[in-house]
Protein backbone atom coordinates (compact mmCIF):
# COMPACT_ATOMS: atom_id res chain seq x y z
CA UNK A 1 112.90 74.90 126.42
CA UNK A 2 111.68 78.08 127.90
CA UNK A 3 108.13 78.73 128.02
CA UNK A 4 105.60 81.36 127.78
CA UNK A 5 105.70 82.20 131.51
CA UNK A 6 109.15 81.71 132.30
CA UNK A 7 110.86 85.24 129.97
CA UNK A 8 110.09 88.32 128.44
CA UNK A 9 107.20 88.93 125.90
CA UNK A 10 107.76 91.61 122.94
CA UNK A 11 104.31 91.74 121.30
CA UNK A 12 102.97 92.67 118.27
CA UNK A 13 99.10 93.32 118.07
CA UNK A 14 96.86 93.87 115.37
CA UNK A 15 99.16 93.75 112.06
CA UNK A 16 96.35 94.19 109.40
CA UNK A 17 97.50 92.93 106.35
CA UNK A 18 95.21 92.36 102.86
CA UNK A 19 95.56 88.90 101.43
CA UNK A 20 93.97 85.79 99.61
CA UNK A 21 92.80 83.43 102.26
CA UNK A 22 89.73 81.10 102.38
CA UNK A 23 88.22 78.08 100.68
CA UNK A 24 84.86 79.98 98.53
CA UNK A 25 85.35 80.95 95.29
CA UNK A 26 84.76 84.66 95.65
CA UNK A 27 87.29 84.68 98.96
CA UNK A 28 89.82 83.13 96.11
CA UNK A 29 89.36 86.11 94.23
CA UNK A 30 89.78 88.88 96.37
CA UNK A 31 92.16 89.99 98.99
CA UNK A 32 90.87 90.31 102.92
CA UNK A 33 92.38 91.63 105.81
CA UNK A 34 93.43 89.87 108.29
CA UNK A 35 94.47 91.11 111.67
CA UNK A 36 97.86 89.31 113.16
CA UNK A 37 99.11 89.05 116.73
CA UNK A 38 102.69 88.00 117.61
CA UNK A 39 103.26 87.63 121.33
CA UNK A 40 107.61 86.17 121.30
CA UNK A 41 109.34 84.89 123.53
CA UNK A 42 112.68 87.24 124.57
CA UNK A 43 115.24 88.01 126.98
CA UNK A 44 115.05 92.30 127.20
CA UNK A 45 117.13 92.45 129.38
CA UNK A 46 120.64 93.27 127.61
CA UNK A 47 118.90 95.72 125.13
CA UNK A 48 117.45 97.16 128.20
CA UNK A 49 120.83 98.03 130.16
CA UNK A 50 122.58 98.98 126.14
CA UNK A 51 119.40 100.77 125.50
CA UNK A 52 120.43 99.42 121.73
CA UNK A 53 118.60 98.09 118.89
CA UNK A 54 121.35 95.92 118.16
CA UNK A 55 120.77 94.11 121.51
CA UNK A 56 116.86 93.88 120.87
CA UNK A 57 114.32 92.00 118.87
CA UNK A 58 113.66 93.84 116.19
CA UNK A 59 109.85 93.91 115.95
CA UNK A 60 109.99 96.47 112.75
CA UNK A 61 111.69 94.43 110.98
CA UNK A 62 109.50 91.04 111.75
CA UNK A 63 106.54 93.34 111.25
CA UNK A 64 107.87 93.65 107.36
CA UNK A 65 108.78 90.32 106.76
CA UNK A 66 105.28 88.93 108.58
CA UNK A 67 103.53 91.64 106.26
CA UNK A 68 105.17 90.30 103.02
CA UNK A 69 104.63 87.14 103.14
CA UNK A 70 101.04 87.39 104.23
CA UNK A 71 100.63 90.05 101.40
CA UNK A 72 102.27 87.08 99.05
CA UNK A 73 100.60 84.01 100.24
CA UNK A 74 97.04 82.74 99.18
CA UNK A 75 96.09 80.19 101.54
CA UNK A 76 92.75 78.60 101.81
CA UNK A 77 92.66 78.04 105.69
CA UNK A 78 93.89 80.75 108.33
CA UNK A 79 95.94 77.30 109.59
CA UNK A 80 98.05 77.16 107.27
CA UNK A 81 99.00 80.86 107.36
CA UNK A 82 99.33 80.76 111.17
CA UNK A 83 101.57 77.63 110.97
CA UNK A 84 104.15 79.66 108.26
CA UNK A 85 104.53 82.41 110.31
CA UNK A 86 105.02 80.61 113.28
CA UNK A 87 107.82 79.16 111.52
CA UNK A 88 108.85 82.22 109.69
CA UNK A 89 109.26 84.14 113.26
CA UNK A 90 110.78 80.88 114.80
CA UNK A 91 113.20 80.30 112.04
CA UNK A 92 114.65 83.69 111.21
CA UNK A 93 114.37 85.67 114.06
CA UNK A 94 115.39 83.08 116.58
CA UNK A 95 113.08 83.20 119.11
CA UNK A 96 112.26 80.55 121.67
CA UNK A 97 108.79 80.41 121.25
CA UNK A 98 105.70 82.15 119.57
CA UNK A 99 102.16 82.57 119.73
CA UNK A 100 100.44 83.73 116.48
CA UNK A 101 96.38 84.68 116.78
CA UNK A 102 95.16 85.12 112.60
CA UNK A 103 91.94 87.02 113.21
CA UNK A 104 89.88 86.93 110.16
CA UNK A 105 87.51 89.92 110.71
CA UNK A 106 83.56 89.13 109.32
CA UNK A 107 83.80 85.84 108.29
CA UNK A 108 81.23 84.62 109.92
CA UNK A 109 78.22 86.46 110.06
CA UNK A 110 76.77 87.92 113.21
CA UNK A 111 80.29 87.49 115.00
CA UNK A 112 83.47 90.37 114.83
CA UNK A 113 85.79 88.18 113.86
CA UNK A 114 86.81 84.49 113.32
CA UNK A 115 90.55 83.07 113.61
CA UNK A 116 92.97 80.62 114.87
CA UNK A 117 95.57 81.13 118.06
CA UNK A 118 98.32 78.86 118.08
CA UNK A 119 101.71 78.33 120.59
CA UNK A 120 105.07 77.01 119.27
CA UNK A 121 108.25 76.68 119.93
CA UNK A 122 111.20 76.82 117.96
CA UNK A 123 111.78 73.03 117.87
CA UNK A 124 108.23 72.62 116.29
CA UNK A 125 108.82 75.10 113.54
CA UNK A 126 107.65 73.24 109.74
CA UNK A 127 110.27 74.17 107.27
């Protein structure tokens, strides 16, 4: 399986998105933003030389589908949601490997943010 330092990286960085995440009662209640990073695993180089989307990982339209089911979801732990996108990005937009950072801006007080950074590949994908 190819690995992080062995192809291409499209990234996506700082995909704010307001949902229901957290285990307190009030953070059950009311959406948050989060702040997403996507860092894939490609290989540019055929939509490079056909300078087409067609031939490219289309980070638009994994942007929208990352944003909807964030939106959707009401987790308690920023785990969980890192694991389902992980597998979202894995499963539909067949990529070799992913690594997903869920930044959970002033959760803990006295510090920016608070979050989660995990690697997989497509084989670990849940789903």
């Amino acid at each position: 399986m190819s690995s992080p330092n062995d192809m291409d990286t499209i990234f996506l960085h700082d995909l704010r998105v307001r949902t229901i995440v957290g285990i307190w009662d009030w953070e059950r209640r009311i959406r948050q933003t989060v702040s997403i990073d996507l860092d894939m695993g490609a290989d540019i180089r055929k939509a490079a030389a056909s300078d087409r989307i067609e031939d490219a990982l289309d980070y638009k339209q994994i942007a929208k589908r990352v944003q909807q089911f964030v939106e959707d979801s009401s987790f308690q732990l920023v785990e969980t949601l890192a694991e389902n996108i992980a597998a979202i990005v894995l499963r539909e937009f067949d990529v070799p490997w992913i690594v997903v950072r869920v930044n959970k801006p002033g959760a803990i007080r006295g510090s920016r943010d608070v979050g989660v950074i995990i690697r997989r590949e497509r084989k670990d994908a849940i789903g």
